[in-house]
PDB file of N, CA and C in Angstrom:
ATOM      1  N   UNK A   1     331.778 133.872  85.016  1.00  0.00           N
ATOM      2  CA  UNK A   1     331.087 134.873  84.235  1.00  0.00           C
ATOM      3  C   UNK A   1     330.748 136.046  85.155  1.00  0.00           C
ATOM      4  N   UNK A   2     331.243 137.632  84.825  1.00  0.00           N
ATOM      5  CA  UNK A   2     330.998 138.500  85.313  1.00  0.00           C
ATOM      6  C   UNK A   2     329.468 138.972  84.877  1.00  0.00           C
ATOM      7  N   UNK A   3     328.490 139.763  86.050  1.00  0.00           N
ATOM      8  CA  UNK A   3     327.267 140.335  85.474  1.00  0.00           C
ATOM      9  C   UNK A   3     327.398 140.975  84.514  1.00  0.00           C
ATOM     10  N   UNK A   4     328.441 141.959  83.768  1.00  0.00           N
ATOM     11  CA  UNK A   4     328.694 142.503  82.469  1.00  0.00           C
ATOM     12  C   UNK A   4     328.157 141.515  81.199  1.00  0.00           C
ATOM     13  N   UNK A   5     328.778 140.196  81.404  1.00  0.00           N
ATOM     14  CA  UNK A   5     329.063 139.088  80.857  1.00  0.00           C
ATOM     15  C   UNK A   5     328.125 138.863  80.371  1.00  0.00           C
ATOM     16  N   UNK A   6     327.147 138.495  81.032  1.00  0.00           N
ATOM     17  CA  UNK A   6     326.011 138.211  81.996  1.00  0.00           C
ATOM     18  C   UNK A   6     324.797 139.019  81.024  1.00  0.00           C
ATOM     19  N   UNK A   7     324.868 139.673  81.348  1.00  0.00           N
ATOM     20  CA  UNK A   7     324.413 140.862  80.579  1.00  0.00           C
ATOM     21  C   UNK A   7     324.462 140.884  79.180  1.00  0.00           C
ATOM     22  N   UNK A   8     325.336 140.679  78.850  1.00  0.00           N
ATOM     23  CA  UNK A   8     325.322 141.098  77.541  1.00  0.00           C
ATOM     24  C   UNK A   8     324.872 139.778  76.743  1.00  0.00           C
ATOM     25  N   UNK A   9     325.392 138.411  77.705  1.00  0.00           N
ATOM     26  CA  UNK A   9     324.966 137.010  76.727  1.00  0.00           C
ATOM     27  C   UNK A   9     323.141 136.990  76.584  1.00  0.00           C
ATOM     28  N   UNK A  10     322.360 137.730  77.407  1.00  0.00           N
ATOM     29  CA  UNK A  10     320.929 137.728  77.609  1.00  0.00           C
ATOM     30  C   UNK A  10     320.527 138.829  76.408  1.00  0.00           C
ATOM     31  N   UNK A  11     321.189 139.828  76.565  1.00  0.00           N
ATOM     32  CA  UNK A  11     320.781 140.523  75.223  1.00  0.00           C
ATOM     33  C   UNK A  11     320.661 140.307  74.019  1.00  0.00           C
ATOM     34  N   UNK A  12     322.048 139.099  73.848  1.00  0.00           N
ATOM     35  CA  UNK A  12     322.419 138.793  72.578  1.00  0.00           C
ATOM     36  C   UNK A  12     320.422 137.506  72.366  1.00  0.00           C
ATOM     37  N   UNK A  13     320.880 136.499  73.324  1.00  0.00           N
ATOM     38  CA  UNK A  13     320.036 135.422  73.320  1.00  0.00           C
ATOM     39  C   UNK A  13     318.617 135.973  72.847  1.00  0.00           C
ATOM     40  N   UNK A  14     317.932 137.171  73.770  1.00  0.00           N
ATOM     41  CA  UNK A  14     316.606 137.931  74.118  1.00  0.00           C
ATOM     42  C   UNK A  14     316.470 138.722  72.726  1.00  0.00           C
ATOM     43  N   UNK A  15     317.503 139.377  72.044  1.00  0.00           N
ATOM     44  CA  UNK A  15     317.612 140.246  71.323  1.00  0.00           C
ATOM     45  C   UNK A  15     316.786 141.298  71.689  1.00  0.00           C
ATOM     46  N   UNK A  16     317.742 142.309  73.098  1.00  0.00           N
ATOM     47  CA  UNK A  16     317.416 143.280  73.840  1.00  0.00           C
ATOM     48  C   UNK A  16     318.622 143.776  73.376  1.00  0.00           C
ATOM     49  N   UNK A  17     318.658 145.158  73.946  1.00  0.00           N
ATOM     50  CA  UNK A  17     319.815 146.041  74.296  1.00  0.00           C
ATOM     51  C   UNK A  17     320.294 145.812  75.558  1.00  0.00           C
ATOM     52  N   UNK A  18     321.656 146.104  75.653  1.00  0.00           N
ATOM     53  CA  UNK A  18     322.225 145.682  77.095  1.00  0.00           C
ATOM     54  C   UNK A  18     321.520 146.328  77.840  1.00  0.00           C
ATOM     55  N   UNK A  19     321.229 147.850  78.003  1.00  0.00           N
ATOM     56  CA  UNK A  19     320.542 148.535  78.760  1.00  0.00           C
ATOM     57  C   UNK A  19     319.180 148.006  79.214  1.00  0.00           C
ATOM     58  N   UNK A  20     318.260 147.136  77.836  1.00  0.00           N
ATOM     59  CA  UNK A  20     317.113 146.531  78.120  1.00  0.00           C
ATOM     60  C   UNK A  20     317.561 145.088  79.607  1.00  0.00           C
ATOM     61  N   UNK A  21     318.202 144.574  78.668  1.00  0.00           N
ATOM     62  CA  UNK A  21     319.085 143.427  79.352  1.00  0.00           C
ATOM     63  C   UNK A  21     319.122 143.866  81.006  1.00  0.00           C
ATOM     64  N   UNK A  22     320.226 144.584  81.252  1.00  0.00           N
ATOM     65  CA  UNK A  22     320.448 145.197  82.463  1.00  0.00           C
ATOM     66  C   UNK A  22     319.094 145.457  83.351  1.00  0.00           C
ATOM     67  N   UNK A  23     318.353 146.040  82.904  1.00  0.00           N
ATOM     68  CA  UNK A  23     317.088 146.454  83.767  1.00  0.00           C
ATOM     69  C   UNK A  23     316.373 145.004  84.044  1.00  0.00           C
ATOM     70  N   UNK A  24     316.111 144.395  82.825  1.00  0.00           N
ATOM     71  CA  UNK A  24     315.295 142.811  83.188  1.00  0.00           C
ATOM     72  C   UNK A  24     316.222 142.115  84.340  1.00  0.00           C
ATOM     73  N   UNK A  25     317.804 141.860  83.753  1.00  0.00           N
ATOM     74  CA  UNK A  25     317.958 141.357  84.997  1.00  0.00           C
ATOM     75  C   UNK A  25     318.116 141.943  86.601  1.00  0.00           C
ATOM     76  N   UNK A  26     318.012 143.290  86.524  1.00  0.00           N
ATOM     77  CA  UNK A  26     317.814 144.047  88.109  1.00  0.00           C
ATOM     78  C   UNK A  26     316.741 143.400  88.339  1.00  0.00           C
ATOM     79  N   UNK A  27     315.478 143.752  87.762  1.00  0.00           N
ATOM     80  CA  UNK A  27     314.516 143.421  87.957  1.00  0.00           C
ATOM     81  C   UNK A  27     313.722 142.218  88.893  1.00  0.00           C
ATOM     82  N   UNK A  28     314.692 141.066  87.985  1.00  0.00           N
ATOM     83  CA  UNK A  28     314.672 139.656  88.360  1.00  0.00           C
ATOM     84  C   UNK A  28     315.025 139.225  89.825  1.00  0.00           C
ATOM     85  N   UNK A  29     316.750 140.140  89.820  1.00  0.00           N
ATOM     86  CA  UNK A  29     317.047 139.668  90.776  1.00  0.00           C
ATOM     87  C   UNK A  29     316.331 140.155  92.237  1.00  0.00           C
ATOM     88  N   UNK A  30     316.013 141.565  91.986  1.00  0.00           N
ATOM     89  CA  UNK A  30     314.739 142.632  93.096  1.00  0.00           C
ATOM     90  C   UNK A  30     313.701 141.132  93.174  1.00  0.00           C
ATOM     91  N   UNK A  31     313.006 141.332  92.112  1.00  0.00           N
ATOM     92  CA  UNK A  31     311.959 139.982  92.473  1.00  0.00           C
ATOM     93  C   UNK A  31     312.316 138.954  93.679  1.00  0.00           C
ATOM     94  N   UNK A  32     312.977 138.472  93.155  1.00  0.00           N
ATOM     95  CA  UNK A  32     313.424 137.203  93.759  1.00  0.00           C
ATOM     96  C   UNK A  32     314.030 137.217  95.254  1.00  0.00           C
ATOM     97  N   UNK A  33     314.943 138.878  95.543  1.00  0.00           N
ATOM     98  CA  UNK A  33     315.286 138.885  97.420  1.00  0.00           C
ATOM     99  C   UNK A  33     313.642 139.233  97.466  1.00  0.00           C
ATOM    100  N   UNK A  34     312.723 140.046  96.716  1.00  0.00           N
ATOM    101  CA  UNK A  34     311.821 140.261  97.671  1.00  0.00           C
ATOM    102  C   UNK A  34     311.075 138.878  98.073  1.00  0.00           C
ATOM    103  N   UNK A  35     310.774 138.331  96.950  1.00  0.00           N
ATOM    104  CA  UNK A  35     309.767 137.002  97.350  1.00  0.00           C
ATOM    105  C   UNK A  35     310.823 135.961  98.350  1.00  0.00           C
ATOM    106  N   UNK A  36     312.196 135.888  98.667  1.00  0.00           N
ATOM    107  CA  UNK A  36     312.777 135.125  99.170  1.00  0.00           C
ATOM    108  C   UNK A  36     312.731 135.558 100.892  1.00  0.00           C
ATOM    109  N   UNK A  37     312.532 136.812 100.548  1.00  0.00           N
ATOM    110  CA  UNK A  37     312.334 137.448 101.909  1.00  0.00           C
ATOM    111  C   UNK A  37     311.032 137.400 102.566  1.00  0.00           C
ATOM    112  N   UNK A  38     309.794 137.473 102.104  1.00  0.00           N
ATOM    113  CA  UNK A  38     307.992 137.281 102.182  1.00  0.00           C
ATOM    114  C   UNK A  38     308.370 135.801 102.189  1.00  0.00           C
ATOM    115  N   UNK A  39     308.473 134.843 101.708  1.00  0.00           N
ATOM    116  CA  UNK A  39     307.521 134.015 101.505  1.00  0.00           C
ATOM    117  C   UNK A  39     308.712 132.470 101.540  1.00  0.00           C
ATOM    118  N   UNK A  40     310.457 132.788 101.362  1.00  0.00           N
ATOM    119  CA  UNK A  40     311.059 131.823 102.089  1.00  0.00           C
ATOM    120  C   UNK A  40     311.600 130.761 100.724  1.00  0.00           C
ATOM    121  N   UNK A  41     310.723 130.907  99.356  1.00  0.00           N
ATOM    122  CA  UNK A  41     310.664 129.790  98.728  1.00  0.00           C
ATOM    123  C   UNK A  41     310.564 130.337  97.001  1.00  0.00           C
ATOM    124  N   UNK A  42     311.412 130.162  96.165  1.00  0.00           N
ATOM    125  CA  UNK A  42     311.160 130.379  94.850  1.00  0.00           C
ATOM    126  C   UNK A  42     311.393 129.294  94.206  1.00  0.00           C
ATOM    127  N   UNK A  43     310.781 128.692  93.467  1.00  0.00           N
ATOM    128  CA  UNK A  43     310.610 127.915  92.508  1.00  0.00           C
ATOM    129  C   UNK A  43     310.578 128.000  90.765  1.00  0.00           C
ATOM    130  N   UNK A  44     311.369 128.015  90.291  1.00  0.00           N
ATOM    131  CA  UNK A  44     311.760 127.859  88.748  1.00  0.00           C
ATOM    132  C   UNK A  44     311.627 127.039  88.004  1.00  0.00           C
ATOM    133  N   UNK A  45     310.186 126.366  87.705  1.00  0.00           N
ATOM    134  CA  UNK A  45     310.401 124.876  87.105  1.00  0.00           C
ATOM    135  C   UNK A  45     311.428 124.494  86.011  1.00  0.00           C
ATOM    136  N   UNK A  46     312.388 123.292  86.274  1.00  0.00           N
ATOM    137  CA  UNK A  46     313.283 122.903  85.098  1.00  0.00           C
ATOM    138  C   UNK A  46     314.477 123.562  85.487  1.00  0.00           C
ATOM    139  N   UNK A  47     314.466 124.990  86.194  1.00  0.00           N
ATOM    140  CA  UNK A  47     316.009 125.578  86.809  1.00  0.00           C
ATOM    141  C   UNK A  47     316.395 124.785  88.139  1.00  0.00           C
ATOM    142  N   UNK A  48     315.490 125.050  88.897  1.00  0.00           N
ATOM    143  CA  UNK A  48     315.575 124.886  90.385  1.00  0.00           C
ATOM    144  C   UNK A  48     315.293 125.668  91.126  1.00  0.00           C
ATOM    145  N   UNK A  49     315.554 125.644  93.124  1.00  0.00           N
ATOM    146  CA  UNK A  49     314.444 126.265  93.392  1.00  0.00           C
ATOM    147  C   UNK A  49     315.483 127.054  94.602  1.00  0.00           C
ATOM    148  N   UNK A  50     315.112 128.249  95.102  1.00  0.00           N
ATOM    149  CA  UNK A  50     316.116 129.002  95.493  1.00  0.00           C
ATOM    150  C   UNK A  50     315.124 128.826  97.371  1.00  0.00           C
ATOM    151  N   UNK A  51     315.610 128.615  98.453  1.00  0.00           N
ATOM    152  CA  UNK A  51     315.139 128.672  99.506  1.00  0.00           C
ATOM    153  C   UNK A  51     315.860 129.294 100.609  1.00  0.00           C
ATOM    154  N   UNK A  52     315.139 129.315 101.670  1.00  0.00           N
ATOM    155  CA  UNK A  52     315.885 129.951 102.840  1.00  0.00           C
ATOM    156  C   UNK A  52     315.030 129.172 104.012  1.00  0.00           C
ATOM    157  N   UNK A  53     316.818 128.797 104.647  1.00  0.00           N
ATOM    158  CA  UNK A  53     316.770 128.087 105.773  1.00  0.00           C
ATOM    159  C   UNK A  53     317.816 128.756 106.931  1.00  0.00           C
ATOM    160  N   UNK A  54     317.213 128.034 108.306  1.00  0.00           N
ATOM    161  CA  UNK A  54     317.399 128.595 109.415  1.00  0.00           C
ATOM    162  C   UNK A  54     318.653 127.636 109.886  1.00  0.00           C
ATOM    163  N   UNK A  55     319.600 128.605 109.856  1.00  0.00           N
ATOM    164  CA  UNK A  55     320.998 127.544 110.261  1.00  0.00           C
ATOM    165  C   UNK A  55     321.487 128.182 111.548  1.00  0.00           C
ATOM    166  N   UNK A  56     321.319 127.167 112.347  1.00  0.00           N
ATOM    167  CA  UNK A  56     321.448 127.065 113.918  1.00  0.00           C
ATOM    168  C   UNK A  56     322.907 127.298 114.323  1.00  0.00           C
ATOM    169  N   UNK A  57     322.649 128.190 115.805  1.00  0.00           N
ATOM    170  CA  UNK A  57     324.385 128.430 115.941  1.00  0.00           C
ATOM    171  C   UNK A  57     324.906 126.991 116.553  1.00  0.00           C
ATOM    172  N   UNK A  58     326.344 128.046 116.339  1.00  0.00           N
ATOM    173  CA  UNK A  58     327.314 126.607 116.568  1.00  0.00           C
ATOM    174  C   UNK A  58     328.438 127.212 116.866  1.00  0.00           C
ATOM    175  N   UNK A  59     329.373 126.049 118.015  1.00  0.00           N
ATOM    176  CA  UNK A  59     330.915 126.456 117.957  1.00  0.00           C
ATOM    177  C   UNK A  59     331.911 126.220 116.631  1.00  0.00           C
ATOM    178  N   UNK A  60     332.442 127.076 116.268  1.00  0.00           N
ATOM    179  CA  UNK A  60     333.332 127.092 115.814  1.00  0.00           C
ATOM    180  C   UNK A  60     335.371 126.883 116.042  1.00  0.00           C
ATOM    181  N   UNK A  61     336.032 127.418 115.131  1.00  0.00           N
ATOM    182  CA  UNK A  61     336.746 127.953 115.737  1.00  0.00           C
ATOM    183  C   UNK A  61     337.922 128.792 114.679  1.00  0.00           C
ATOM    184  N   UNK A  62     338.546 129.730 115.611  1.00  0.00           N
ATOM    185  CA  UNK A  62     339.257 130.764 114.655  1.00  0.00           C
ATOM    186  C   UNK A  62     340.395 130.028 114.190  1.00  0.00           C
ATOM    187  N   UNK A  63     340.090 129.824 113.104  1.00  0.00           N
ATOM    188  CA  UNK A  63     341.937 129.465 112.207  1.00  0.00           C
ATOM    189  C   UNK A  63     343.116 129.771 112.582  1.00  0.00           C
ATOM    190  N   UNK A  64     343.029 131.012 113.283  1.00  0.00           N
ATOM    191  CA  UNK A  64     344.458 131.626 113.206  1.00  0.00           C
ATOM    192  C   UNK A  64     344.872 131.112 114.656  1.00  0.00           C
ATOM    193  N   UNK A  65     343.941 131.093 115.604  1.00  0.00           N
ATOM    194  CA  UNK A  65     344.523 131.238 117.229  1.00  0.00           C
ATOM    195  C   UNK A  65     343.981 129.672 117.709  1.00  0.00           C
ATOM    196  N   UNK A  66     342.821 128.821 117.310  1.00  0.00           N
ATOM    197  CA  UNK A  66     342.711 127.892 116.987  1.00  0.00           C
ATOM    198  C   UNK A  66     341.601 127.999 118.626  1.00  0.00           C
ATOM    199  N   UNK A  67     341.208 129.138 119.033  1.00  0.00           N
ATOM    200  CA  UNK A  67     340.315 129.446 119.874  1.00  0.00           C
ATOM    201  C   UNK A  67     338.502 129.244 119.422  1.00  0.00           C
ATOM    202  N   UNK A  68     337.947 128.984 120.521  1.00  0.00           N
ATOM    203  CA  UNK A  68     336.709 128.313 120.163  1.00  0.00           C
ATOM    204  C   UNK A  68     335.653 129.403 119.964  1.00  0.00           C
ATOM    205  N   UNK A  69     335.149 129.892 118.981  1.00  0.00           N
ATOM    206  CA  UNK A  69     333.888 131.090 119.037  1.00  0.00           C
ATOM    207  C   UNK A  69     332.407 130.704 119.011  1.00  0.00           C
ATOM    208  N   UNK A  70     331.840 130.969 119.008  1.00  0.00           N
ATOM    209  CA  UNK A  70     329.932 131.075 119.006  1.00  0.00           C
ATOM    210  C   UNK A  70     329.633 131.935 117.559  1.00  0.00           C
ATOM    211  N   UNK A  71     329.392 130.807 116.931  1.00  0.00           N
ATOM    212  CA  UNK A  71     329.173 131.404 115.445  1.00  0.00           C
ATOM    213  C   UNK A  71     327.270 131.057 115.585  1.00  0.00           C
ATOM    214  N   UNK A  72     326.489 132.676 115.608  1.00  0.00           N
ATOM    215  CA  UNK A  72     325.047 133.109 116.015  1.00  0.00           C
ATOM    216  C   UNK A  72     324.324 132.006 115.066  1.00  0.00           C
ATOM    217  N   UNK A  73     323.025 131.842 115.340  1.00  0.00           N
ATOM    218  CA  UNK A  73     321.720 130.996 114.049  1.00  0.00           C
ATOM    219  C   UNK A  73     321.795 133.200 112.819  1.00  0.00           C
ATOM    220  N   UNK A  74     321.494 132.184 112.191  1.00  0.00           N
ATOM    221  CA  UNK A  74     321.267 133.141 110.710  1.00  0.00           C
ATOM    222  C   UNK A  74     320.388 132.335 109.614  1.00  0.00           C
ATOM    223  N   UNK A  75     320.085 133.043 108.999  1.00  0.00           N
ATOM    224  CA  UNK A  75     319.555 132.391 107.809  1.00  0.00           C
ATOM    225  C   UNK A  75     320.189 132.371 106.244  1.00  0.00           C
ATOM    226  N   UNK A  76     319.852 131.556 106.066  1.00  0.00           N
ATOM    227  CA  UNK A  76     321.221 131.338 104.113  1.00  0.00           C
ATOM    228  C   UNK A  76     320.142 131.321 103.599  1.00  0.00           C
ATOM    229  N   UNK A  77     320.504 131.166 101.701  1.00  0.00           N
ATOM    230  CA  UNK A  77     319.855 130.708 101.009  1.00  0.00           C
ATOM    231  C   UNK A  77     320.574 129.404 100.204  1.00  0.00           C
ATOM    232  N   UNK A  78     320.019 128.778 100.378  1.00  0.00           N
ATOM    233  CA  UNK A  78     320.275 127.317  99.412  1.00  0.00           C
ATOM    234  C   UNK A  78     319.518 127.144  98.332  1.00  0.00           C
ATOM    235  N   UNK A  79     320.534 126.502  97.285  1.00  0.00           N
ATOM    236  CA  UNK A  79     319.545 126.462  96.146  1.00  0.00           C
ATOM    237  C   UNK A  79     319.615 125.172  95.738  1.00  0.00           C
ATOM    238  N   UNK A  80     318.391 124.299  94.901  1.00  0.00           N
ATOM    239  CA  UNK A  80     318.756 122.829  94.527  1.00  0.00           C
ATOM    240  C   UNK A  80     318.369 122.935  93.118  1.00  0.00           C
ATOM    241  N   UNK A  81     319.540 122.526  92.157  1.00  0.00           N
ATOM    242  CA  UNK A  81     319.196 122.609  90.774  1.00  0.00           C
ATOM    243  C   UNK A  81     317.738 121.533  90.397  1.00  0.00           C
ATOM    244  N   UNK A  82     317.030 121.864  89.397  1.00  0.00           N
ATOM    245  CA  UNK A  82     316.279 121.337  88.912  1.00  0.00           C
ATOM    246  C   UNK A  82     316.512 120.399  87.773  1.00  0.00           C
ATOM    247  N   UNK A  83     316.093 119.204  87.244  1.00  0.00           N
ATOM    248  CA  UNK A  83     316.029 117.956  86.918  1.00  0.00           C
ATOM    249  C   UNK A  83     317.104 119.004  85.008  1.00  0.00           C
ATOM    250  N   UNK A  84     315.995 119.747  84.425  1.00  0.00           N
ATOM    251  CA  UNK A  84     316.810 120.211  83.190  1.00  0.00           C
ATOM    252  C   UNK A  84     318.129 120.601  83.587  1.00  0.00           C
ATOM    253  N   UNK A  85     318.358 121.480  84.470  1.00  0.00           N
ATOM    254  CA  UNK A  85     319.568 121.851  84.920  1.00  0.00           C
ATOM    255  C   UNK A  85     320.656 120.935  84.741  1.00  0.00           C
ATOM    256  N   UNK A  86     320.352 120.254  85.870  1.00  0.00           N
ATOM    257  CA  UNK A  86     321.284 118.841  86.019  1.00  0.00           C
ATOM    258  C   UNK A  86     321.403 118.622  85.073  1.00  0.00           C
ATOM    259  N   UNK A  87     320.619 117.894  83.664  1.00  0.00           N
ATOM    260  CA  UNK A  87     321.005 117.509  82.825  1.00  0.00           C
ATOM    261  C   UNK A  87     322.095 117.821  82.034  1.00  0.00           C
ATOM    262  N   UNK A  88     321.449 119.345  81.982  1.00  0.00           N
ATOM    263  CA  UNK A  88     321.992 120.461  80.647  1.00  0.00           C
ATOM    264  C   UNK A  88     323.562 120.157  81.509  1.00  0.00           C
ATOM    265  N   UNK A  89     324.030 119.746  82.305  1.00  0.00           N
ATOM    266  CA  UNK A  89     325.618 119.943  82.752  1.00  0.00           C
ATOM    267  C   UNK A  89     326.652 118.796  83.114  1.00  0.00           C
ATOM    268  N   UNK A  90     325.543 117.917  82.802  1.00  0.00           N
ATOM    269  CA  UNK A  90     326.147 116.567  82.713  1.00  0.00           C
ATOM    270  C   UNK A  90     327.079 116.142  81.394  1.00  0.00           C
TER     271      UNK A  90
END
């Protein structure tokens, strides 16, 4: 599903205008890097919960030349579906 997609299935559901649509979900997603960025941890009860963890460097190595690199620590976000989630896809 493209954000267009995306978009437009929330409007239909919300009974917004895409344009309404569009802004809620900017909105959402602004929310969510900011609080992921402050505070590390979002929680969605019944969705799941979006986090950020500290992933430590490590050797790697390049595919092509099969040479060994230093891939730096960074931080990801991981997410773990929540109990409805799971369900709803079973």
């Amino acid at each position: 599903m493209t954000k267009a997609e995306l978009i437009a299935k929330m409007a239909e559901k919300a009974e917004l205008s895409k344009a309404q649509a569009e802004r809620a979900l900017k909105g959402f997603l602004e929310a969510t890097q900011e609080t992921l960025a402050a505070e590390g941890k979002l929680t969605l009860t019944g969705f799941g919960t979006f986090a950020v963890e500290e992933r430590q460097a490590r050797t790697g190595r390049n595919p092509r030349t099969g040479e060994e690199i230093q891939i730096p620590a960074c931080k990801v976000v991981k997410f773990r579906p929540g109990k409805e989630l799971k369900d709803a896809i079973q």
